[in-house]
N, C-alpha and C. Protein backbone atom coordinates (compact mmCIF):
# COMPACT_ATOMS: atom_id res chain seq x y z
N UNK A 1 118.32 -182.21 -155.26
CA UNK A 1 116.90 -182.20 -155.53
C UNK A 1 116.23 -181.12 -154.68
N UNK A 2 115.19 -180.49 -155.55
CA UNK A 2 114.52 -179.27 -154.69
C UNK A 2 113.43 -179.87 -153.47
N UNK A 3 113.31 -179.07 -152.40
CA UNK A 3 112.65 -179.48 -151.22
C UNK A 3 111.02 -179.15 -152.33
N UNK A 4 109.91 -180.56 -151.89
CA UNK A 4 108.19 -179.85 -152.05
C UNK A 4 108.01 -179.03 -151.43
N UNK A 5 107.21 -177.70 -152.19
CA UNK A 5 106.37 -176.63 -151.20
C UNK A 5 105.22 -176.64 -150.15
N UNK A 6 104.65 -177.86 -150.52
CA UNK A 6 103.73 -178.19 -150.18
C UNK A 6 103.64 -179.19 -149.10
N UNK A 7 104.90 -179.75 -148.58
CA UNK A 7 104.80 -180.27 -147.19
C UNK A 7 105.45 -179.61 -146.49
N UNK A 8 105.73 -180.20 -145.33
CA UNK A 8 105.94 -179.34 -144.10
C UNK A 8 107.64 -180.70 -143.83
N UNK A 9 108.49 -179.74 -142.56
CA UNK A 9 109.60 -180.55 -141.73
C UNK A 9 109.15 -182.12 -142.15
N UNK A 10 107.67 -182.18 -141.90
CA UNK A 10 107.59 -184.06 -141.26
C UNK A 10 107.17 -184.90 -143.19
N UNK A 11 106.43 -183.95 -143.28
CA UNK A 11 105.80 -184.50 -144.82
C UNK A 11 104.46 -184.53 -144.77
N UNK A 12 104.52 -183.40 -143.79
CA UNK A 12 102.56 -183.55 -143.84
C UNK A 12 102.25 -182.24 -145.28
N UNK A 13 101.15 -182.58 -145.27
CA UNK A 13 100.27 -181.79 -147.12
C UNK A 13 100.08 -180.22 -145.71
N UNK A 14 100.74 -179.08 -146.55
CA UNK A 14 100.41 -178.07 -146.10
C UNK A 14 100.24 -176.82 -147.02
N UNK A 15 99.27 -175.87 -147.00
CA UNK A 15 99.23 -175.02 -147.79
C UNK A 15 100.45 -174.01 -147.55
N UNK A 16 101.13 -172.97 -148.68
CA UNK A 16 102.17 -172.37 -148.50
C UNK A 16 102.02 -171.21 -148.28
N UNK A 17 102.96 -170.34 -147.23
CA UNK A 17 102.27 -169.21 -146.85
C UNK A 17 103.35 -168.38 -147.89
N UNK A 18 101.98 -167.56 -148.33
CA UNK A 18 102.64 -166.32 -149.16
C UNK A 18 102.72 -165.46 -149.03
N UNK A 19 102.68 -165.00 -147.54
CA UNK A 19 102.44 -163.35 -147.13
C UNK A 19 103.70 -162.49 -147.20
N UNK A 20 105.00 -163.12 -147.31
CA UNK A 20 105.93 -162.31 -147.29
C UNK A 20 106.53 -162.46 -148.83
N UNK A 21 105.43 -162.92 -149.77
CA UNK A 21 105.91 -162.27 -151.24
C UNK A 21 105.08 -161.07 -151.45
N UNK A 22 106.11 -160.50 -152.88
CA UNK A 22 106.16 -159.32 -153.41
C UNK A 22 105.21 -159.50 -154.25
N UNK A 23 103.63 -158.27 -154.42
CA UNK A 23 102.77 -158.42 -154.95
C UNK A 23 103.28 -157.87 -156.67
N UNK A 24 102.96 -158.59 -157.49
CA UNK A 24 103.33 -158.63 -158.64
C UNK A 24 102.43 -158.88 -159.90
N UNK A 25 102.50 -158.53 -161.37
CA UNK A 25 101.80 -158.80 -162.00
C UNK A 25 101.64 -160.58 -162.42
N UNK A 26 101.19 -161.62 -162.28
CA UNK A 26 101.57 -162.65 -162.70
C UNK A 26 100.40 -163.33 -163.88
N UNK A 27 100.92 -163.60 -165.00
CA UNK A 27 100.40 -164.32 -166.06
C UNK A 27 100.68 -165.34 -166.54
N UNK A 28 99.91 -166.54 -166.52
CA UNK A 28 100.40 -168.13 -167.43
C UNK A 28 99.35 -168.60 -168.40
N UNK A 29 99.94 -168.92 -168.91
CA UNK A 29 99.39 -169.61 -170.04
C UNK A 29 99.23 -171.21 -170.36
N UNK A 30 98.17 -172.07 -171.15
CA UNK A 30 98.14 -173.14 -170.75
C UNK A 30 97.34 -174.09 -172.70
N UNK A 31 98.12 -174.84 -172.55
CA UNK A 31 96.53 -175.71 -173.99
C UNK A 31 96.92 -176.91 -173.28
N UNK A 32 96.01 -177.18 -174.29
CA UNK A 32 95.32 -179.15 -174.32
C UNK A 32 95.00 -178.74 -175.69
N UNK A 33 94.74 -180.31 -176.00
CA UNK A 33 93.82 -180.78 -177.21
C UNK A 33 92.99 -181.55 -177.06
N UNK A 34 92.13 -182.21 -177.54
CA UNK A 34 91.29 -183.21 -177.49
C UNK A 34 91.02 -183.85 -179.30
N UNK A 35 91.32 -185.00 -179.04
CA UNK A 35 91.39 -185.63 -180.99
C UNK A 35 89.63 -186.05 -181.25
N UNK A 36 89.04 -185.76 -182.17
CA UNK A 36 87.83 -186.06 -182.28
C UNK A 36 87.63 -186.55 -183.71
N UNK A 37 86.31 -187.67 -183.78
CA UNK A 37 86.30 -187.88 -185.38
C UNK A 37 85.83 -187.10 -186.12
N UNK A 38 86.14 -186.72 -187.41
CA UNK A 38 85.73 -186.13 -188.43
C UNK A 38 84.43 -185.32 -188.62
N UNK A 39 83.64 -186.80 -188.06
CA UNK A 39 82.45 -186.64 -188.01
C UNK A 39 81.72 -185.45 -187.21
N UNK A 40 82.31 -186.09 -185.82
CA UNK A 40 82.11 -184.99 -184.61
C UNK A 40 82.57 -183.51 -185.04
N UNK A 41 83.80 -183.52 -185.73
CA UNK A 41 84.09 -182.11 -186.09
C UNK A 41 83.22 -181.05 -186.96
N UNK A 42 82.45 -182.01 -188.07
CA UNK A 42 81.60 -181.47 -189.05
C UNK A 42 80.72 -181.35 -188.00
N UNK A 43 80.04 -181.65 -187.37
CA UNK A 43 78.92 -181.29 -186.71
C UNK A 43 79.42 -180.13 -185.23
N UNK A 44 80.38 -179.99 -185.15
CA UNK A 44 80.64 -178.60 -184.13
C UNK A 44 81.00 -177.52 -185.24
N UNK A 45 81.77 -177.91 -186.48
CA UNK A 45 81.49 -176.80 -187.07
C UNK A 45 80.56 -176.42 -187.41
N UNK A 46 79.38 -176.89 -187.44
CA UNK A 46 78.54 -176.68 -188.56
C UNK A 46 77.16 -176.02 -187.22
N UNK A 47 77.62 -176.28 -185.98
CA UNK A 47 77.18 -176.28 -185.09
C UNK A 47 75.63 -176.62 -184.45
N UNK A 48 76.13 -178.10 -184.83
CA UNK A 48 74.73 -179.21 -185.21
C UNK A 48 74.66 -180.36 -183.67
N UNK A 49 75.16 -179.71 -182.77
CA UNK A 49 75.41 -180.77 -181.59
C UNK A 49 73.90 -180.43 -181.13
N UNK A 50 73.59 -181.46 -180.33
CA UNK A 50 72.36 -181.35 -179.91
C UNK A 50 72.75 -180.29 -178.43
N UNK A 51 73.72 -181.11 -178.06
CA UNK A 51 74.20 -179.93 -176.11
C UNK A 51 74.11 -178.57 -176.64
N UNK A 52 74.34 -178.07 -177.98
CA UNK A 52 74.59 -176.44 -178.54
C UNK A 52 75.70 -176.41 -178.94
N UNK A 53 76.14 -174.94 -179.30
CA UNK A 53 77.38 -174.51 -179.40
C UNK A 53 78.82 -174.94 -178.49
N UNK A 54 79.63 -176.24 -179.34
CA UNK A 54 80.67 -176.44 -178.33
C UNK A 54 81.83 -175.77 -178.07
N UNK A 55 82.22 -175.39 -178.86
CA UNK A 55 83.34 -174.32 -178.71
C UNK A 55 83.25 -173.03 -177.70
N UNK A 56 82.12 -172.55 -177.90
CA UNK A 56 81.83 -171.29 -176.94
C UNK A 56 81.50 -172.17 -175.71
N UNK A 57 80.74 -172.94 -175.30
CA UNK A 57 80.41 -173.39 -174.06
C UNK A 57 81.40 -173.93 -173.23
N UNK A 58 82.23 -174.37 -173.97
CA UNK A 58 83.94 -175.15 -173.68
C UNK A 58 84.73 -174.16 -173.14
N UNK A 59 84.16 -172.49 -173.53
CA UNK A 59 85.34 -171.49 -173.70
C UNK A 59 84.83 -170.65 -172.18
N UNK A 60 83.42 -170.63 -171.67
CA UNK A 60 82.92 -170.26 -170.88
C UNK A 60 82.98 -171.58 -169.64
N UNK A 61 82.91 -172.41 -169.92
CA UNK A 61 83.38 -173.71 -168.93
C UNK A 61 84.63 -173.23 -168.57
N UNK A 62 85.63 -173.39 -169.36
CA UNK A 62 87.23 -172.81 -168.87
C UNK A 62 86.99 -171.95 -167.79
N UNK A 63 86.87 -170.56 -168.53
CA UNK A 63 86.19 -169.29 -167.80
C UNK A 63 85.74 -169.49 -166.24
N UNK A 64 84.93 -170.16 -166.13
CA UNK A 64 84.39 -170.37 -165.07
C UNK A 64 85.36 -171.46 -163.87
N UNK A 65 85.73 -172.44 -164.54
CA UNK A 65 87.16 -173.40 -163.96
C UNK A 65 88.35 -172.73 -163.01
N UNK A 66 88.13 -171.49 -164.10
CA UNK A 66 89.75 -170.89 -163.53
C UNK A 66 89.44 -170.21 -161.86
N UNK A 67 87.69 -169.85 -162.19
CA UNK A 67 87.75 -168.91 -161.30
C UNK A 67 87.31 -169.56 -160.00
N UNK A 68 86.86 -171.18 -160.14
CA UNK A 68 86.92 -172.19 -159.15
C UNK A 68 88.12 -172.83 -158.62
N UNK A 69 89.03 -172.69 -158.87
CA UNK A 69 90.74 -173.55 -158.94
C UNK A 69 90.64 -173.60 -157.24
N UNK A 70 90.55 -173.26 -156.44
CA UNK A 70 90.76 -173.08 -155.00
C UNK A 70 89.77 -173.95 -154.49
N UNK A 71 88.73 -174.04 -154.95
CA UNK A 71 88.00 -174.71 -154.42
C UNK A 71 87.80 -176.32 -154.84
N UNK A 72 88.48 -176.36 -156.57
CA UNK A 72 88.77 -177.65 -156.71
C UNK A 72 90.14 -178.52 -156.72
N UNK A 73 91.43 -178.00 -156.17
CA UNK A 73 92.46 -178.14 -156.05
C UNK A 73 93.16 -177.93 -154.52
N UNK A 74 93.37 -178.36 -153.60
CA UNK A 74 93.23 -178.33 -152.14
C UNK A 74 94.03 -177.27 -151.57
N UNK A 75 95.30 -177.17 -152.16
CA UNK A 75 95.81 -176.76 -151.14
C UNK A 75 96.30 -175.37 -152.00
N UNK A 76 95.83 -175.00 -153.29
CA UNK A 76 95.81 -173.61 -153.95
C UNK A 76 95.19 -172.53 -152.89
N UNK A 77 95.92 -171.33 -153.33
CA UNK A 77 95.34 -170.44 -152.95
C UNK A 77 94.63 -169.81 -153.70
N UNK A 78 93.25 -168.73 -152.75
CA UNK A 78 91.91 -168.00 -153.23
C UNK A 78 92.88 -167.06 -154.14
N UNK A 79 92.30 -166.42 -155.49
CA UNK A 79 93.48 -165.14 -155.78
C UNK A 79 92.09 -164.63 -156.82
N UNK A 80 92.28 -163.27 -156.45
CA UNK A 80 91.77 -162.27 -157.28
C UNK A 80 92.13 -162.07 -158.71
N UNK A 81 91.31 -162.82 -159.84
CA UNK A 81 91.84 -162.85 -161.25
C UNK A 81 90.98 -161.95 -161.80
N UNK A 82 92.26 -161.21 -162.91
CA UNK A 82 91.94 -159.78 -163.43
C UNK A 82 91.57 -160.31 -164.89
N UNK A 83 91.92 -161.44 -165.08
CA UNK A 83 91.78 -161.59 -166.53
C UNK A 83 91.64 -163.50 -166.92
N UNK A 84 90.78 -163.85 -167.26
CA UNK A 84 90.74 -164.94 -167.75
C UNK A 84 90.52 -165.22 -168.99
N UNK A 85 91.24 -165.67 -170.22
CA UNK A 85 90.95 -165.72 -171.68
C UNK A 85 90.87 -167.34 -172.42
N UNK A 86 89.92 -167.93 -172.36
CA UNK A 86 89.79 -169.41 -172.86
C UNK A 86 89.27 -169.68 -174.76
N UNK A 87 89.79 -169.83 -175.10
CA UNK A 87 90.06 -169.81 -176.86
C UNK A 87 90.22 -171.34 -177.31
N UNK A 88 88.76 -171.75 -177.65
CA UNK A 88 89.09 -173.02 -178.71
C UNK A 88 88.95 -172.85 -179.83
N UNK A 89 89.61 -174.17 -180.47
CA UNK A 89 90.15 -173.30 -182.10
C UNK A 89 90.10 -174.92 -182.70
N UNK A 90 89.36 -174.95 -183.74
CA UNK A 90 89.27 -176.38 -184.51
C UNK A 90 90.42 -176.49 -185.59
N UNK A 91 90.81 -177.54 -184.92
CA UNK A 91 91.89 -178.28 -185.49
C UNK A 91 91.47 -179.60 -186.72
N UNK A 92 92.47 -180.07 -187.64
CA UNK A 92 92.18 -181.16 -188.68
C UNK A 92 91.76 -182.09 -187.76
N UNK A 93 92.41 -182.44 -186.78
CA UNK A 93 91.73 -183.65 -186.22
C UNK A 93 90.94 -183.39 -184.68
N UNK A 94 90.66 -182.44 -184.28
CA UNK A 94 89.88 -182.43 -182.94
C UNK A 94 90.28 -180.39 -182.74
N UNK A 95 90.44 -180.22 -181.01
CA UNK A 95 89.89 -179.17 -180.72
C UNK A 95 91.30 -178.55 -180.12
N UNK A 96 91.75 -177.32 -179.94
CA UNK A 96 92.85 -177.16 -179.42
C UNK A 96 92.28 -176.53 -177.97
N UNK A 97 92.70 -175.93 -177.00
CA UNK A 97 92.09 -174.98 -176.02
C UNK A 97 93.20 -174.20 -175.41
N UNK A 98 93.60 -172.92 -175.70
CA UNK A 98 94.34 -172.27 -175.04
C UNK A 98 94.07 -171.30 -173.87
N UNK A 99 94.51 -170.75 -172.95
CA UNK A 99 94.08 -169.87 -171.53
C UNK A 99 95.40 -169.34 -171.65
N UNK A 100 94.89 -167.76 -171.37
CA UNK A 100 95.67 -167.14 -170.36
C UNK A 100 95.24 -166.54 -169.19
N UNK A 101 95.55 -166.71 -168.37
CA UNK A 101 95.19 -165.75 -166.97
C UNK A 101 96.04 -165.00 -166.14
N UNK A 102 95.57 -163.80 -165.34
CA UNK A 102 96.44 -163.06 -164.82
C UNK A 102 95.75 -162.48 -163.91
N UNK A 103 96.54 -162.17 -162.93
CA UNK A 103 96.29 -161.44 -161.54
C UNK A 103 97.65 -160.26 -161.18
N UNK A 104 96.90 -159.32 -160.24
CA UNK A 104 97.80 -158.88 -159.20
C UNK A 104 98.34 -159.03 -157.88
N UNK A 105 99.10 -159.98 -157.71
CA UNK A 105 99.40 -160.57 -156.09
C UNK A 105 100.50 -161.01 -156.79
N UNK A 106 100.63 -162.12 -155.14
CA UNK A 106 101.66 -162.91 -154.45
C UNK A 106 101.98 -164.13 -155.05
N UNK A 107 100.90 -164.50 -155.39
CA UNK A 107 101.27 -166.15 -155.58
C UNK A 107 100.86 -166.26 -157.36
N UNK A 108 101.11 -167.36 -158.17
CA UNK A 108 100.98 -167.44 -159.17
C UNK A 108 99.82 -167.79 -160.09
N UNK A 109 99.45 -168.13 -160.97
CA UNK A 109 98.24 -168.60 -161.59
C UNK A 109 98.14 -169.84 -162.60
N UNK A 110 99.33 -170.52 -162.82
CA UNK A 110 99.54 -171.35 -163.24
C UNK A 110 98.42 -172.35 -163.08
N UNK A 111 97.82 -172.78 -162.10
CA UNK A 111 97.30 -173.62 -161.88
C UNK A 111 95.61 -173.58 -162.48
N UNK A 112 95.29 -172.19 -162.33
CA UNK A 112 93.94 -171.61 -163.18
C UNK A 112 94.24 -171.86 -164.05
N UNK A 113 95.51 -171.11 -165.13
CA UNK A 113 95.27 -171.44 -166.42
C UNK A 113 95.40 -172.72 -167.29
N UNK A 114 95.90 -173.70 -166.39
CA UNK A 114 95.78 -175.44 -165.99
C UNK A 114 94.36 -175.91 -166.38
N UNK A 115 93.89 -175.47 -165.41
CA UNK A 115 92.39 -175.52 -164.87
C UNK A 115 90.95 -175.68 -165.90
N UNK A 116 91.63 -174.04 -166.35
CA UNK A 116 91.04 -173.44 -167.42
C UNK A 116 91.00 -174.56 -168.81
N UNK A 117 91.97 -175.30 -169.44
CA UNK A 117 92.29 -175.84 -170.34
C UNK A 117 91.92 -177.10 -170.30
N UNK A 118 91.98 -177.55 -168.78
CA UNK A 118 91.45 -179.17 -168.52
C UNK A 118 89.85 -179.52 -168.76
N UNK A 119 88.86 -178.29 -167.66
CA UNK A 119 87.89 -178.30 -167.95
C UNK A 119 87.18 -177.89 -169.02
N UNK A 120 88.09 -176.63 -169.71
CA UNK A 120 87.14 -176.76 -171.09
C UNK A 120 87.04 -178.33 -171.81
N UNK A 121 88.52 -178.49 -171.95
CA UNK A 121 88.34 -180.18 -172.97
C UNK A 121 87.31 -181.34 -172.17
N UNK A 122 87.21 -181.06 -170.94
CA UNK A 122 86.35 -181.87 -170.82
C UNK A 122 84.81 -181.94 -171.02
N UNK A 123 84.51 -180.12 -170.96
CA UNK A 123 83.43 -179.90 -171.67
C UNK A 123 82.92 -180.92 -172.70
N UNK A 124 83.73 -180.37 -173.83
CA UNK A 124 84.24 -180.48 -175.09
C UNK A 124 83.40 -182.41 -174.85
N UNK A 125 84.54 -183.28 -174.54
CA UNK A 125 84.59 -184.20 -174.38
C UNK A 125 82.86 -184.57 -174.05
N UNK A 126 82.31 -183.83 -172.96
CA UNK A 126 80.93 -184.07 -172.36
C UNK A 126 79.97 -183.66 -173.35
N UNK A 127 79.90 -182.87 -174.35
CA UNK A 127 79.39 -182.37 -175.33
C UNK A 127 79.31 -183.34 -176.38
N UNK A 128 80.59 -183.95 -176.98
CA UNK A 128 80.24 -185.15 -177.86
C UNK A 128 80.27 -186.11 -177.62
N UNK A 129 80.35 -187.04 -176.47
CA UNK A 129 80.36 -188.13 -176.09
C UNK A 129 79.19 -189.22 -176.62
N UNK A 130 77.85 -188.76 -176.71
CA UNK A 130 77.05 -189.30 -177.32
C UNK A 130 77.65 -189.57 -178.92
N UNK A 131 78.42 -188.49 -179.51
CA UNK A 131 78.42 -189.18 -181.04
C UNK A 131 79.85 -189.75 -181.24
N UNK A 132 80.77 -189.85 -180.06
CA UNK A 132 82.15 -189.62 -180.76
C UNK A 132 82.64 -190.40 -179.53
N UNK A 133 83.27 -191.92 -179.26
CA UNK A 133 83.62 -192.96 -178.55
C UNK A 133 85.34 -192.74 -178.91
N UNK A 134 85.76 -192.10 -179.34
CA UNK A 134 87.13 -192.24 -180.06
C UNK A 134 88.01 -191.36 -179.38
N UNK A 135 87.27 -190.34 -178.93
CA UNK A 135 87.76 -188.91 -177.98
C UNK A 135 88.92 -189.28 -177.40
N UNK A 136 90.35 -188.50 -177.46
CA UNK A 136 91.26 -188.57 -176.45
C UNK A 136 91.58 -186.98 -176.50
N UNK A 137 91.62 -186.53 -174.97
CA UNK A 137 92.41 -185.48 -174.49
C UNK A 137 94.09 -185.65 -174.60
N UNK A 138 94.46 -184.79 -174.36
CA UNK A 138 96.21 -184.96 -174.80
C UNK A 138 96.78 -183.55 -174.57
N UNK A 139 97.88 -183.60 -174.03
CA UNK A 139 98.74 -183.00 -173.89
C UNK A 139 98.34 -181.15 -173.07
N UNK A 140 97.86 -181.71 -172.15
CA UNK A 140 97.26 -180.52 -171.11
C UNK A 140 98.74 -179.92 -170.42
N UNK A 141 98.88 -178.56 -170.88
CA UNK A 141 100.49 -178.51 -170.37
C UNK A 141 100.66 -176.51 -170.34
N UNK A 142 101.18 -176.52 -169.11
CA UNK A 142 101.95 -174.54 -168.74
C UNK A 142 102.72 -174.16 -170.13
N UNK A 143 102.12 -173.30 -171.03
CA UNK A 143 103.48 -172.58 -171.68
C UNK A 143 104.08 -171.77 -171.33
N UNK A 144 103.63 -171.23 -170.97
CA UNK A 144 104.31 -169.74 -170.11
C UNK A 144 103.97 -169.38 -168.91
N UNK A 145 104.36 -168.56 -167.83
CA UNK A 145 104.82 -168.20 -166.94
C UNK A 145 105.47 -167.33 -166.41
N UNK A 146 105.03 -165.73 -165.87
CA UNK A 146 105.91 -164.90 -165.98
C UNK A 146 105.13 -164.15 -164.65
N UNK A 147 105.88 -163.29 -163.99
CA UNK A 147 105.93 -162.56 -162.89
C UNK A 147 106.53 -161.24 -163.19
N UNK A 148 106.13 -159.96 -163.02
CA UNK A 148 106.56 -158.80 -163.45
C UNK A 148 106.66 -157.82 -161.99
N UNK A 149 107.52 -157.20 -161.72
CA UNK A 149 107.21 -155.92 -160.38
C UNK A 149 106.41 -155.35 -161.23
N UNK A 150 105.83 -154.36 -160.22
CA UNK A 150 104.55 -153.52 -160.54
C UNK A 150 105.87 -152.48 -159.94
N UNK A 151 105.92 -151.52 -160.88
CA UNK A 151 106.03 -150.21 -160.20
C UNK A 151 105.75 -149.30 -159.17
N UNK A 152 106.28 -148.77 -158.70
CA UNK A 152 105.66 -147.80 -157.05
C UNK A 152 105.94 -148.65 -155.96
């Protein structure tokens, strides 16, 4: 079994030092869904919610999530993101939400583009809650993951 990164010799919660990695391109990718009724759906398509436009506000919520991750996740590190992309997309039965994000450093981004996907659906979720009791989020999950050298 692999040792946690995140404790120390004793098992205390410690942040991980990344100074002696290789600065690199790193990009991950991330969805969720959220199942919504019918109902709720005709009225975001039709874009009849009283909160506004949910899809875009869901997509700028992400947006904004990713670029908080450090401050809402403890022991992440601060990282300079070059790119954040949050995309909801209406589905037959509710909302999909995909992210990608990417930086140039040390450490990875997985956890933004996590981030990114959780808080949009919860947007989402906060947006119809008044018309739609039925709401389930589902399947918030990393698809990809990749680390590239940078040349020079």
């Amino acid at each position: 079994m692999e040792k946690l990164t995140h404790t120390d010799s004793e098992g205390n919660a410690r942040m991980v030092d990344v100074g002696d990695k290789t600065i690199q391109l790193r990009i991950a990718k991330a969805s969720g869904t959220i199942s919504l009724s019918r109902d709720t759906l005709n009225l975001i398509r039709q874009n009849l919610m009283k909160k506004g436009d949910v899809l875009t506000v869901a997509e700028i919520a992400g947006i904004q999530a990713a670029k908080r991750t450090a401050e809402l996740i403890p022991l992440c590190h601060n990282i300079a993101l070059s790119k954040v992309l949050v995309k909801a997309a209406l589905l037959e039965d509710g909302v999909s939400i995909q992210s990608e994000v990417r930086c140039t450093g040390i450490t990875g981004v997985e956890m933004e583009a996590l981030t990114a996907v959780s808080v949009g659906l919860l947007t989402i979720y906060d947006m119809c809650k008044a018309v739609d009791k039925t709401m389930v989020i589902r399947a918030i999950k990393l698809v990809e993951k990749t680390k590239t050298n940078i040349p020079g």
